[in-house]
C-alpha atoms as a PDB file:
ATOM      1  CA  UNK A   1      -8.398  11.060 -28.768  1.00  0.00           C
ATOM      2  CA  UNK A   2      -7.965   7.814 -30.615  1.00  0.00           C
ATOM      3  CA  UNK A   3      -4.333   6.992 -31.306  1.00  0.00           C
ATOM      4  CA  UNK A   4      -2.838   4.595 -33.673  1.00  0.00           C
ATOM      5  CA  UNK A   5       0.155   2.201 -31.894  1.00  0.00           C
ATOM      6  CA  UNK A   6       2.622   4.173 -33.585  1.00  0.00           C
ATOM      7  CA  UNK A   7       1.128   7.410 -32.526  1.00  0.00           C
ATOM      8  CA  UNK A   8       1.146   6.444 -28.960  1.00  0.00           C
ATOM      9  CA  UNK A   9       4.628   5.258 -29.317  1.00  0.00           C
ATOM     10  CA  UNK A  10       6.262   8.460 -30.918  1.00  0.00           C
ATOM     11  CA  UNK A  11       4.484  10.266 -27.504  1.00  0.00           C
ATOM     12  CA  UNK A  12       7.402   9.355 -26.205  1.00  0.00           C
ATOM     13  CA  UNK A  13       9.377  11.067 -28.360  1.00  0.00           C
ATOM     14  CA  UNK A  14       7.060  14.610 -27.626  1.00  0.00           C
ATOM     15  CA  UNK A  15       8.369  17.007 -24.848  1.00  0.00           C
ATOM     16  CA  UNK A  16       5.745  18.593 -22.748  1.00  0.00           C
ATOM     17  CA  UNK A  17       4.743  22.596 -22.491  1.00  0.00           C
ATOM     18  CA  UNK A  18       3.549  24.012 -20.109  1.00  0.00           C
ATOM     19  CA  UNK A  19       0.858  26.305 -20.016  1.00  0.00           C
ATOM     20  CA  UNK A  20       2.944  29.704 -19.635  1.00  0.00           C
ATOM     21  CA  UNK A  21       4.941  28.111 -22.908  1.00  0.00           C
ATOM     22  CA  UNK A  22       8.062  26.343 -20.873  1.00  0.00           C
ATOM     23  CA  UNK A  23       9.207  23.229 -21.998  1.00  0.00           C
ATOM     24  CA  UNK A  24       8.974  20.734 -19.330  1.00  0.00           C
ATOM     25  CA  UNK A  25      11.166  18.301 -20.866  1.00  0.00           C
ATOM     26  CA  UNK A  26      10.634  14.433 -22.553  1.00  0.00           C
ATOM     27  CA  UNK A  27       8.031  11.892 -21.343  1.00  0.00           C
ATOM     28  CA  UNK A  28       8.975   9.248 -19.385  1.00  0.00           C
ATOM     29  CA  UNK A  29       5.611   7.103 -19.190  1.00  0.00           C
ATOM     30  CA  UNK A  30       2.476   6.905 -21.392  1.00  0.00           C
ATOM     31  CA  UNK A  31      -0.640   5.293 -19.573  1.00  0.00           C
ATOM     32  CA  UNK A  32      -3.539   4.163 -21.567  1.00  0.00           C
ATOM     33  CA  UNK A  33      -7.083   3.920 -20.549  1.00  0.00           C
ATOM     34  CA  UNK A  34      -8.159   0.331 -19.552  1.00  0.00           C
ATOM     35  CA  UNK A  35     -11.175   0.661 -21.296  1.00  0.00           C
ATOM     36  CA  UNK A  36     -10.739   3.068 -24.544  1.00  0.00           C
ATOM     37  CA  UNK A  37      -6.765   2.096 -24.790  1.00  0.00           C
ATOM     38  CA  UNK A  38      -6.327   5.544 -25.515  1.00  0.00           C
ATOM     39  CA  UNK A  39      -3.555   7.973 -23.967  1.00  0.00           C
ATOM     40  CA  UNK A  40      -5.126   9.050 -20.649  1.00  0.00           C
ATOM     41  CA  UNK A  41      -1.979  10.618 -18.558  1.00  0.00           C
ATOM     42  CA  UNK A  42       2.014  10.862 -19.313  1.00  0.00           C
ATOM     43  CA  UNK A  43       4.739  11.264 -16.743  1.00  0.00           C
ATOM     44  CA  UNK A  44       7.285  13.617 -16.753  1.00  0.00           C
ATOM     45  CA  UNK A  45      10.021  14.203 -14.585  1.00  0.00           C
ATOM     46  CA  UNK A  46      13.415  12.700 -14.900  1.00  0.00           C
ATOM     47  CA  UNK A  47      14.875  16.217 -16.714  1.00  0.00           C
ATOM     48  CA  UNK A  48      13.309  18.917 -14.906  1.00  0.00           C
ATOM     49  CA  UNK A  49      11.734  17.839 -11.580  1.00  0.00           C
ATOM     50  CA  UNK A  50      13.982  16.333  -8.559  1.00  0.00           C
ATOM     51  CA  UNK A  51      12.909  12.788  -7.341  1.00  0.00           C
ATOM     52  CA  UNK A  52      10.288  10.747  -9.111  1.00  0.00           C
ATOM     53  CA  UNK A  53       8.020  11.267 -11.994  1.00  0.00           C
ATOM     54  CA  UNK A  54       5.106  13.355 -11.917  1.00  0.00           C
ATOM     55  CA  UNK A  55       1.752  12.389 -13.526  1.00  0.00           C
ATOM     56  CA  UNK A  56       0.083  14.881 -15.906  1.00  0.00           C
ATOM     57  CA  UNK A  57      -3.298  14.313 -17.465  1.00  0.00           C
ATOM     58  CA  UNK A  58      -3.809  14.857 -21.218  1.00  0.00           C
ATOM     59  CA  UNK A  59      -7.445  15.764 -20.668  1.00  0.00           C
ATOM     60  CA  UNK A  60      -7.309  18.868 -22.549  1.00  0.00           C
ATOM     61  CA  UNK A  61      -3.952  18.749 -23.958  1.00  0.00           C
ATOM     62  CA  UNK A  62      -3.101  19.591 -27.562  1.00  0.00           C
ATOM     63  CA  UNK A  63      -0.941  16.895 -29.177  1.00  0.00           C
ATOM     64  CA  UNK A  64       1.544  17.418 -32.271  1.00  0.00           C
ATOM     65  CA  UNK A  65       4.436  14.901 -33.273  1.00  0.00           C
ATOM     66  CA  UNK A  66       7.009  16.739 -31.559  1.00  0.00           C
ATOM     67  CA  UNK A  67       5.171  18.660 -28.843  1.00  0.00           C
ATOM     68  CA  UNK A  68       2.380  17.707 -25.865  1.00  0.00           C
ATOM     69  CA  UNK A  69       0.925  21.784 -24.770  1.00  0.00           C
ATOM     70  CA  UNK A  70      -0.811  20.673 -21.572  1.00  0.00           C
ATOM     71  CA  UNK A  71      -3.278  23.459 -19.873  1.00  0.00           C
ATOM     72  CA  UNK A  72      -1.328  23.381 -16.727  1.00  0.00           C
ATOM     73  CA  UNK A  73       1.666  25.333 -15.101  1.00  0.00           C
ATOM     74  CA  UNK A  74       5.120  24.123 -14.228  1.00  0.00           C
ATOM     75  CA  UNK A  75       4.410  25.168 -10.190  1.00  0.00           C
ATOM     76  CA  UNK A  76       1.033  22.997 -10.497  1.00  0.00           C
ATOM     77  CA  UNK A  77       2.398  20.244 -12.117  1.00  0.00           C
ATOM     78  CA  UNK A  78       5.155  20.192  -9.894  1.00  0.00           C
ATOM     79  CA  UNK A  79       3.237  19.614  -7.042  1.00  0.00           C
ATOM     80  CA  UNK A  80       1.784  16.624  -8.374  1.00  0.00           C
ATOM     81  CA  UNK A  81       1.218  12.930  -7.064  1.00  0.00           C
ATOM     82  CA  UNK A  82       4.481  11.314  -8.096  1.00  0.00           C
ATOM     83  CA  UNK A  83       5.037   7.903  -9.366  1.00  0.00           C
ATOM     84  CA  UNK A  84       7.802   4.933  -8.885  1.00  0.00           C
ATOM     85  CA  UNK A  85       7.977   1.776 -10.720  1.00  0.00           C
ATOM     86  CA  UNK A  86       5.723  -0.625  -8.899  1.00  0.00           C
ATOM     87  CA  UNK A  87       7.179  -3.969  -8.391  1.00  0.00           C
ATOM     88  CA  UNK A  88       6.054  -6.319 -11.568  1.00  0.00           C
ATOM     89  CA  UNK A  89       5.288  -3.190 -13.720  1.00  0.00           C
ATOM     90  CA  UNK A  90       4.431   0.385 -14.541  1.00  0.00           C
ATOM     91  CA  UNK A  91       1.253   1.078 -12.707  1.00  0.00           C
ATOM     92  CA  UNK A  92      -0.643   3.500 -10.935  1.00  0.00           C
ATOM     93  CA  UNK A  93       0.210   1.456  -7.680  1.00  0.00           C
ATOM     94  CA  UNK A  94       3.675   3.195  -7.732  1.00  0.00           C
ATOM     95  CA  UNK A  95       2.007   6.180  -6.578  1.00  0.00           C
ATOM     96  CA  UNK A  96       3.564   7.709  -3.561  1.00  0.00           C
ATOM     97  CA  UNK A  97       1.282   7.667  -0.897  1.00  0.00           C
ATOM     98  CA  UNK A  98      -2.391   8.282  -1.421  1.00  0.00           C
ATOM     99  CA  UNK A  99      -2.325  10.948  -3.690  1.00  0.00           C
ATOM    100  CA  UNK A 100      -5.164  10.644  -6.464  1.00  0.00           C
ATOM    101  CA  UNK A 101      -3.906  12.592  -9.875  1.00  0.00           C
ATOM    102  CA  UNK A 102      -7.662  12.662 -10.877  1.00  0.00           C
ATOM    103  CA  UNK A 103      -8.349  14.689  -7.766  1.00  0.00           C
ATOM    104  CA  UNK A 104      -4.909  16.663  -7.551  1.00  0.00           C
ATOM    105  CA  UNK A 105      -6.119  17.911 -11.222  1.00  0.00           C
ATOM    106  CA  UNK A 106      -9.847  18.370 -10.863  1.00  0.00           C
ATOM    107  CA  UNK A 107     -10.781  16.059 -13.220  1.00  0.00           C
ATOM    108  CA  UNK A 108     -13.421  13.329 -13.216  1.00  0.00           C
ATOM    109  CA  UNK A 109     -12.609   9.520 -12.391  1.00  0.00           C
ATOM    110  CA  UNK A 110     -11.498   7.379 -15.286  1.00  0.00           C
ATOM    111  CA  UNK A 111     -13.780   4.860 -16.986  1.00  0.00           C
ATOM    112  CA  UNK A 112     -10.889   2.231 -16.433  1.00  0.00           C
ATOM    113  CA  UNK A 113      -7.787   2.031 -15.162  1.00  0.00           C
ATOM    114  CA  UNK A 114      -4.562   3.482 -16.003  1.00  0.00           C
ATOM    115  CA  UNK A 115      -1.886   0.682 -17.678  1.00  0.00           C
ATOM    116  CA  UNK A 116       1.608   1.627 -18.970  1.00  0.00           C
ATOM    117  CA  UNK A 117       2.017   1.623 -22.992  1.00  0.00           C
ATOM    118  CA  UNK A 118       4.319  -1.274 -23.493  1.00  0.00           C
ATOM    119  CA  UNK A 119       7.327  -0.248 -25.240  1.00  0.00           C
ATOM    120  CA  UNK A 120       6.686   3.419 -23.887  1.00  0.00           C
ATOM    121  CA  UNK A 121       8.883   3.662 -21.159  1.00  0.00           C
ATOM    122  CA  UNK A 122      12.853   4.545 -20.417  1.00  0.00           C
END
């Protein structure tokens, strides 16, 4: 899924739907790969979910400029490991608790590690 700069930028302009077709609302987060710098995971939360973000994968997601249709429903994604502003950055240290998103999902371990998109945040 290799990205240009801008590309990963305007994610953040995307909204995310669901699998059933409901709009989930903005992005709040893009997190890159380590590794293949590409977008790996968004989080979404601030419009539709109480409390803190929620982490959904992109693994299978189809991407337009104005739209992110993930493979996953709004009660699934809702249950997801939730993440908080770690102290000194965007991270996947502000996780609450031990939850693993790559687990929660099903989905293999990451080559790398997750890091925030500069610039891509509210």
């Amino acid at each position: 899924m290799a990205m240009s700069a801008e590309q990963i930028f305007a994610l953040q302009d995307a909204h995310v739907i669901d699998a059933d077709g409901e709009d989930l609302g903005g992005i709040d987060q893009v997190f890159l790969d380590s590794e293949t710098q590409d977008p790996a995971w968004v989080t979404i939360g601030a419009s539709i979910f109480d409390g803190p973000q929620r982490f959904v994968p992109l693994a299978g997601a189809q991407i337009t400029e104005t739209e992110v249709r993930v493979p996953y429903t709004k009660a699934l994604i809702a249950g997801a490991p939730r993440f908080a502003d770690a102290a000194g950055g965007h991270h996947a240290d502000g996780l609450h608790g031990n939850e693993n998103p790559y687990l929660y999902y099903g989905l293999a371990a990451a080559p790398g590690t997750l890091n925030a998109h500069p610039g891509a945040t509210e």
